[in-house]
C-alpha atoms as a PDB file:
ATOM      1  CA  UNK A   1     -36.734   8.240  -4.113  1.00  0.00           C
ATOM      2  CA  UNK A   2     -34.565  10.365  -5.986  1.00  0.00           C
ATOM      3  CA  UNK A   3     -31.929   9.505  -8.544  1.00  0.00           C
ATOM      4  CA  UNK A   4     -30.047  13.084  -7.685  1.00  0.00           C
ATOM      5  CA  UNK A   5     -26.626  13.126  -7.195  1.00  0.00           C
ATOM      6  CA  UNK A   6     -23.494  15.043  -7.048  1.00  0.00           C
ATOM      7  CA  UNK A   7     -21.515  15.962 -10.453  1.00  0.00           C
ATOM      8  CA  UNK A   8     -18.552  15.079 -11.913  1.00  0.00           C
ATOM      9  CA  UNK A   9     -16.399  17.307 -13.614  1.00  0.00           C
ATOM     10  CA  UNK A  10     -13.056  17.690 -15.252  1.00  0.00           C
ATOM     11  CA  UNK A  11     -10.792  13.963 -15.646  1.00  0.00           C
ATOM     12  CA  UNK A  12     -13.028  12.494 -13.012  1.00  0.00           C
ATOM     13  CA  UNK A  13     -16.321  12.730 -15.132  1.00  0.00           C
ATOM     14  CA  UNK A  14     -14.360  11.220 -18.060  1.00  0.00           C
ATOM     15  CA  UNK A  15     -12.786   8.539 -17.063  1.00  0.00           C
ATOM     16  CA  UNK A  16     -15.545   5.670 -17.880  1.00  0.00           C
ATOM     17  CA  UNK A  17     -15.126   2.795 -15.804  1.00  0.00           C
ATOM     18  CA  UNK A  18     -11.530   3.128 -14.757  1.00  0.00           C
ATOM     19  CA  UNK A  19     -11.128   2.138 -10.875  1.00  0.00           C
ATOM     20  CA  UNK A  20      -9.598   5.592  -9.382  1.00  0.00           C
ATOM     21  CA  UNK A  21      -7.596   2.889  -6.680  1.00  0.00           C
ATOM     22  CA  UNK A  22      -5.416   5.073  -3.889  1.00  0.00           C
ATOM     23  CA  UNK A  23      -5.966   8.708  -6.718  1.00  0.00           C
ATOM     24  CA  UNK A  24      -9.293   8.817  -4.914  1.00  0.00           C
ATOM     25  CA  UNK A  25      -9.008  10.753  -1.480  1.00  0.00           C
ATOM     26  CA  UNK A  26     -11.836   8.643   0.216  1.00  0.00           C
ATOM     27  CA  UNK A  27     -10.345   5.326  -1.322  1.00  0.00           C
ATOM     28  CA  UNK A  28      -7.018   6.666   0.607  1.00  0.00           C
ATOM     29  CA  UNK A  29      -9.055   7.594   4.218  1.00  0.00           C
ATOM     30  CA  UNK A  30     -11.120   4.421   4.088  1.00  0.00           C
ATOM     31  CA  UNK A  31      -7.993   2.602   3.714  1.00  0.00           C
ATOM     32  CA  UNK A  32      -6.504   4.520   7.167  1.00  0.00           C
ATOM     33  CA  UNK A  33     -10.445   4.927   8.924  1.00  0.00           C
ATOM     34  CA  UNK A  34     -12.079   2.586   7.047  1.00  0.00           C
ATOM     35  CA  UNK A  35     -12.307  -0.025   9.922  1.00  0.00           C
ATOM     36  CA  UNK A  36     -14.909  -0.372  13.035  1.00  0.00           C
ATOM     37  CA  UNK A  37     -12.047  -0.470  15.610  1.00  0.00           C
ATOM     38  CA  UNK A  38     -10.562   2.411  13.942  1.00  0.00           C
ATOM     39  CA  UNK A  39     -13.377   4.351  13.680  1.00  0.00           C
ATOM     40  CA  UNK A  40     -14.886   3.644  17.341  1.00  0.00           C
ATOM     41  CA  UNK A  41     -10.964   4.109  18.898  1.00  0.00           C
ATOM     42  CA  UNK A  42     -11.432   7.700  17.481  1.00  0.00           C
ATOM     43  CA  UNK A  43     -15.121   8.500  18.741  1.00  0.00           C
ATOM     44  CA  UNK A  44     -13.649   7.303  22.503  1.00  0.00           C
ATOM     45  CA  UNK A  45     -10.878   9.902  21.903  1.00  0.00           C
ATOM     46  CA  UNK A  46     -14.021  12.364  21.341  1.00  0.00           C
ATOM     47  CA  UNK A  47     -15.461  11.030  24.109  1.00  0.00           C
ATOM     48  CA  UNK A  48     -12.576  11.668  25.879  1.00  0.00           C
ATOM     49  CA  UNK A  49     -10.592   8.295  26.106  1.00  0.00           C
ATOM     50  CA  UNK A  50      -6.580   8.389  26.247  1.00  0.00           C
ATOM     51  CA  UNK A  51      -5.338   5.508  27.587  1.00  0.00           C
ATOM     52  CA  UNK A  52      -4.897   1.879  26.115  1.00  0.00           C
ATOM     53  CA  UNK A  53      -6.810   0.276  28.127  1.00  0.00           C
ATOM     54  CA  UNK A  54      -9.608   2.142  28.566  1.00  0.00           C
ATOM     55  CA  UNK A  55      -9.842   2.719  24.940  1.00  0.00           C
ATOM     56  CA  UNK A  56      -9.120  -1.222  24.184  1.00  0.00           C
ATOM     57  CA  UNK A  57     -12.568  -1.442  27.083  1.00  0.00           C
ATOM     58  CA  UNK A  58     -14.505   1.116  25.822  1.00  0.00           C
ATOM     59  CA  UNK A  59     -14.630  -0.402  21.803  1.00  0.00           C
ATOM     60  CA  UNK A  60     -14.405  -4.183  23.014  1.00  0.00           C
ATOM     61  CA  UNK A  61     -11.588  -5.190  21.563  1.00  0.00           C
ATOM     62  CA  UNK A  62      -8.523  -7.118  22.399  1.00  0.00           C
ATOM     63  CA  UNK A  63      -5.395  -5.604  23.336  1.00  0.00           C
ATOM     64  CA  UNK A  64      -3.936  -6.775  20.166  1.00  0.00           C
ATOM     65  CA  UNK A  65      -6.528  -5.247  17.880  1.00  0.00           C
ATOM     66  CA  UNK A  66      -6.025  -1.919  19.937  1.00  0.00           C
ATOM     67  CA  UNK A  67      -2.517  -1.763  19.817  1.00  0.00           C
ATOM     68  CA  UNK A  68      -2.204  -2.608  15.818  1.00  0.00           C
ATOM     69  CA  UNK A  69      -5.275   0.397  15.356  1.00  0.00           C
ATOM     70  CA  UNK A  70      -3.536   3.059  17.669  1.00  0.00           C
ATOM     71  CA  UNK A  71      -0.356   2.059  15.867  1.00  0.00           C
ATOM     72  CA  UNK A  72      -2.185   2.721  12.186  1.00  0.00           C
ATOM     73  CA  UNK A  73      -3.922   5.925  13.811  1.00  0.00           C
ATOM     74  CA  UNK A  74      -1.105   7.881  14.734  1.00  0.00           C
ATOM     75  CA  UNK A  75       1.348   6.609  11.549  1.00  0.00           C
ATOM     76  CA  UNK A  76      -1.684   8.338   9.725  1.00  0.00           C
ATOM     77  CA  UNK A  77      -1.504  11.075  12.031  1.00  0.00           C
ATOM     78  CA  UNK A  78      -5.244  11.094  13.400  1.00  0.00           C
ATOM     79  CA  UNK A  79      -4.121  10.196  17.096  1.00  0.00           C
ATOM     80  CA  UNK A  80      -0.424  11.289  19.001  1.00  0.00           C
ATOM     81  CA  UNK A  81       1.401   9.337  21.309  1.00  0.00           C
ATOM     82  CA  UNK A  82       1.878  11.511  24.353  1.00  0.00           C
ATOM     83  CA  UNK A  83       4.265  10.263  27.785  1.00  0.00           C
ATOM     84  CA  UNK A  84       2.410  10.368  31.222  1.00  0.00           C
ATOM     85  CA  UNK A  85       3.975   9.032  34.245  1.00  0.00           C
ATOM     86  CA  UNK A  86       1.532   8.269  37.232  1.00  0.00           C
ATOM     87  CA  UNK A  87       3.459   8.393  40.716  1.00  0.00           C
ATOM     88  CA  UNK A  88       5.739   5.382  41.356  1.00  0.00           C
ATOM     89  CA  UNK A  89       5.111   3.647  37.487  1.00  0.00           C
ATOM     90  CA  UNK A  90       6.885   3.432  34.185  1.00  0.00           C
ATOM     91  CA  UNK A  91       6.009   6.053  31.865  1.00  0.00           C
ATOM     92  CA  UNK A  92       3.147   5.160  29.509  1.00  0.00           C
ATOM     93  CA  UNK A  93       1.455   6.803  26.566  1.00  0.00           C
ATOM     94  CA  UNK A  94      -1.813   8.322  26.292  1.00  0.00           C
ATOM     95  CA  UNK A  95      -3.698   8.836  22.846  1.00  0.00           C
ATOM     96  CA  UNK A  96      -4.582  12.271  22.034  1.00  0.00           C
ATOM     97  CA  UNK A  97      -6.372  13.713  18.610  1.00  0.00           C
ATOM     98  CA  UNK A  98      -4.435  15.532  16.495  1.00  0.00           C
ATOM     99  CA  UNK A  99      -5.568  18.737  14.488  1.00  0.00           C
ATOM    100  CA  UNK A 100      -6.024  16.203  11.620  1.00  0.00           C
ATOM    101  CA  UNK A 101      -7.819  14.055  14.114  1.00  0.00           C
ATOM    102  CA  UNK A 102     -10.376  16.947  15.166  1.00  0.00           C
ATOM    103  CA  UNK A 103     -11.216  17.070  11.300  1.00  0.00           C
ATOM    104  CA  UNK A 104     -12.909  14.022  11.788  1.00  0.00           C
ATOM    105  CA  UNK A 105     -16.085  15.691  14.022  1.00  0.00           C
ATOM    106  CA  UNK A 106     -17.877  15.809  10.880  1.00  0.00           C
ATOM    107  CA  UNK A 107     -17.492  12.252   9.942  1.00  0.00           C
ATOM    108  CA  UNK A 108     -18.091  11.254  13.026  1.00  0.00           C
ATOM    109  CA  UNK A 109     -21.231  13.054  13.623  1.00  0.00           C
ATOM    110  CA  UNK A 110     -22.609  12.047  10.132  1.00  0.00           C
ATOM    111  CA  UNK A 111     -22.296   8.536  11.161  1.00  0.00           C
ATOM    112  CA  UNK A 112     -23.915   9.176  14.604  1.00  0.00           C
ATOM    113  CA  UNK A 113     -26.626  10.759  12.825  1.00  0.00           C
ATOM    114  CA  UNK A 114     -27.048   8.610   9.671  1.00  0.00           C
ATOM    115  CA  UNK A 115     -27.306   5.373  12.380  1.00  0.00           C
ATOM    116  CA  UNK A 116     -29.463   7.296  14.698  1.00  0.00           C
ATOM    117  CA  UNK A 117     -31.766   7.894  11.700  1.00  0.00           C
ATOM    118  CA  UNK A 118     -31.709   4.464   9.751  1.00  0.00           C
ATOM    119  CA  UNK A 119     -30.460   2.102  12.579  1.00  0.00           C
ATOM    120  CA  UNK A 120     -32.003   3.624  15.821  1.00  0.00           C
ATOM    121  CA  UNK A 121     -31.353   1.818  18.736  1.00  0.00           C
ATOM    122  CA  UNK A 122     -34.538   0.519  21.232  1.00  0.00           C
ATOM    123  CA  UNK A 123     -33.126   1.938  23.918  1.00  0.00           C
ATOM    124  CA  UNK A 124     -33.430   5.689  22.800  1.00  0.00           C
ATOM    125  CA  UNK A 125     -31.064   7.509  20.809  1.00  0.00           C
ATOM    126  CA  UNK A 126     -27.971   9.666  21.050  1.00  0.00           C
ATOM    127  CA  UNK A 127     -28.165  13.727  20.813  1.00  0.00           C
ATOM    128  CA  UNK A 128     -25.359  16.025  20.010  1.00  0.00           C
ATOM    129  CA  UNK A 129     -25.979  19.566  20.782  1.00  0.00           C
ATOM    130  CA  UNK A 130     -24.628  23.023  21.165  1.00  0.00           C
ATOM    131  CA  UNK A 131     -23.419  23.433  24.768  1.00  0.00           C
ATOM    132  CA  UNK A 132     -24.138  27.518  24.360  1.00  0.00           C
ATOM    133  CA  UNK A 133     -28.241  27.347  23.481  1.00  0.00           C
ATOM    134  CA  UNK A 134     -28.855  23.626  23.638  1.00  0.00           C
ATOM    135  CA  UNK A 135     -29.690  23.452  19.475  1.00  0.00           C
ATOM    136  CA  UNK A 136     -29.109  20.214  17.875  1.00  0.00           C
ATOM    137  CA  UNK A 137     -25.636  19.847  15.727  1.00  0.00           C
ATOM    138  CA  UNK A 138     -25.864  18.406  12.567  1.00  0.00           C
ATOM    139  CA  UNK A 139     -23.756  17.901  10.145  1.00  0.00           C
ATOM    140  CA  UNK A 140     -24.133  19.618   6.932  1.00  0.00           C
ATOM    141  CA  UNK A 141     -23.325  20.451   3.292  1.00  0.00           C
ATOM    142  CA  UNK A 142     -21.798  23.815   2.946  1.00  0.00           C
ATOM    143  CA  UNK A 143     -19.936  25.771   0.867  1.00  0.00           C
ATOM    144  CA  UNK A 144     -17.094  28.100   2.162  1.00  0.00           C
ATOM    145  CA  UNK A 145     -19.061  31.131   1.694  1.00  0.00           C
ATOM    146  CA  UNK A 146     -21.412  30.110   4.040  1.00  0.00           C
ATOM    147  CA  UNK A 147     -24.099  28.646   1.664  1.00  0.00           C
ATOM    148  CA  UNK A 148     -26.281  25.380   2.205  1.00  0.00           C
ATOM    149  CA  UNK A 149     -25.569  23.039  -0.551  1.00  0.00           C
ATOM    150  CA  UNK A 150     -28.115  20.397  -1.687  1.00  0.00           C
ATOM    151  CA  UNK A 151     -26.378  17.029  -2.946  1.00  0.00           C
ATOM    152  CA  UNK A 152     -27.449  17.982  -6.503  1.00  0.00           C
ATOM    153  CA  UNK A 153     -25.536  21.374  -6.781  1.00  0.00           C
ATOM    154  CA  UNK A 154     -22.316  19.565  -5.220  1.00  0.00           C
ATOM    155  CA  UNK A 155     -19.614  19.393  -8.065  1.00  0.00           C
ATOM    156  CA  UNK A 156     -16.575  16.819  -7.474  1.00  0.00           C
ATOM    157  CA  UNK A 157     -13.857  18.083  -9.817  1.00  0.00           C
ATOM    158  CA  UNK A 158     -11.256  15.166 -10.195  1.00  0.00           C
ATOM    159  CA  UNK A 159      -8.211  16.322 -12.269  1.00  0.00           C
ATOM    160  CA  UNK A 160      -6.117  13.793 -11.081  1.00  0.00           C
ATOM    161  CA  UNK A 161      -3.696  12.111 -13.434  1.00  0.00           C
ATOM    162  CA  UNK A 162      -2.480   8.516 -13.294  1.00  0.00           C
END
């Protein structure tokens, strides 16, 4: 097994053993996605989910827990509260992903893929594909130019100050 990993560079390579706390951009997601309710309310909004219930059925939690995670999702702007009205009812909200919230495919699908890979299920596994030629998707590392990156030419430049 390799020892390879990314590098650090500018304040962030030189800052010892200093916690980063809420300066560190994942320390700030994890605190907002960081959660299994959170996370699985937002792969049922992939999936398609909008309303309460169903996504309080579909993740197996209690109302409570879905209510206090919807609440959390769209203060942090991953989910919006949209009005629907069916015929003779009180208007009601349905959960929809945000633009933010669509920038989450790529977590998402790393997870799917990292747990299909290291924590596969008996029962066969989950596929994620391209609807146009049927490929496989899979999430990757690349740059912005269009280049695949391996982990050990990844550079995480943290000029952050306290």
């Amino acid at each position: 097994m390799s020892g390879v990993t990314v590098q650090l560079a500018g304040r962030l390579a030189a800052r010892g053993d200093v916690a980063l706390g809420d300066r560190c951009s994942v320390d700030r997601t994890m605190q907002v996605v960081g959660n299994r309710t959170a996370m699985l309310l937002i792969r049922e909004a992939f999936y398609g989910a909008t309303r309460f219930e169903q996504l309080a059925k579909r993740v197996g939690v209690t109302e409570a827990v879905a209510s206090q995670r919807l609440k959390e999702l769209v203060a942090a702007g991953i989910l919006a509260k949209q009005p629907y009205r069916e015929p003779g009812q009180r208007t009601r909200f349905e959960y929809v992903l945000t633009p933010a919230g669509h920038e989450l495919m790529p977590v998402l699908l790393g997870l799917l893929q990292w747990g299909a890979r290291h924590l596969p299920h008996p029962g066969g596994r989950v596929t994620v594909t391209h609807d146009e030629c049927g490929a496989e998707v899979q999430a990757a590392l690349r740059c912005a130019d269009g280049h695949d990156v391996p982990e050990e030419d990844v550079v995480v430049r943290g000029d952050v100050t306290r």
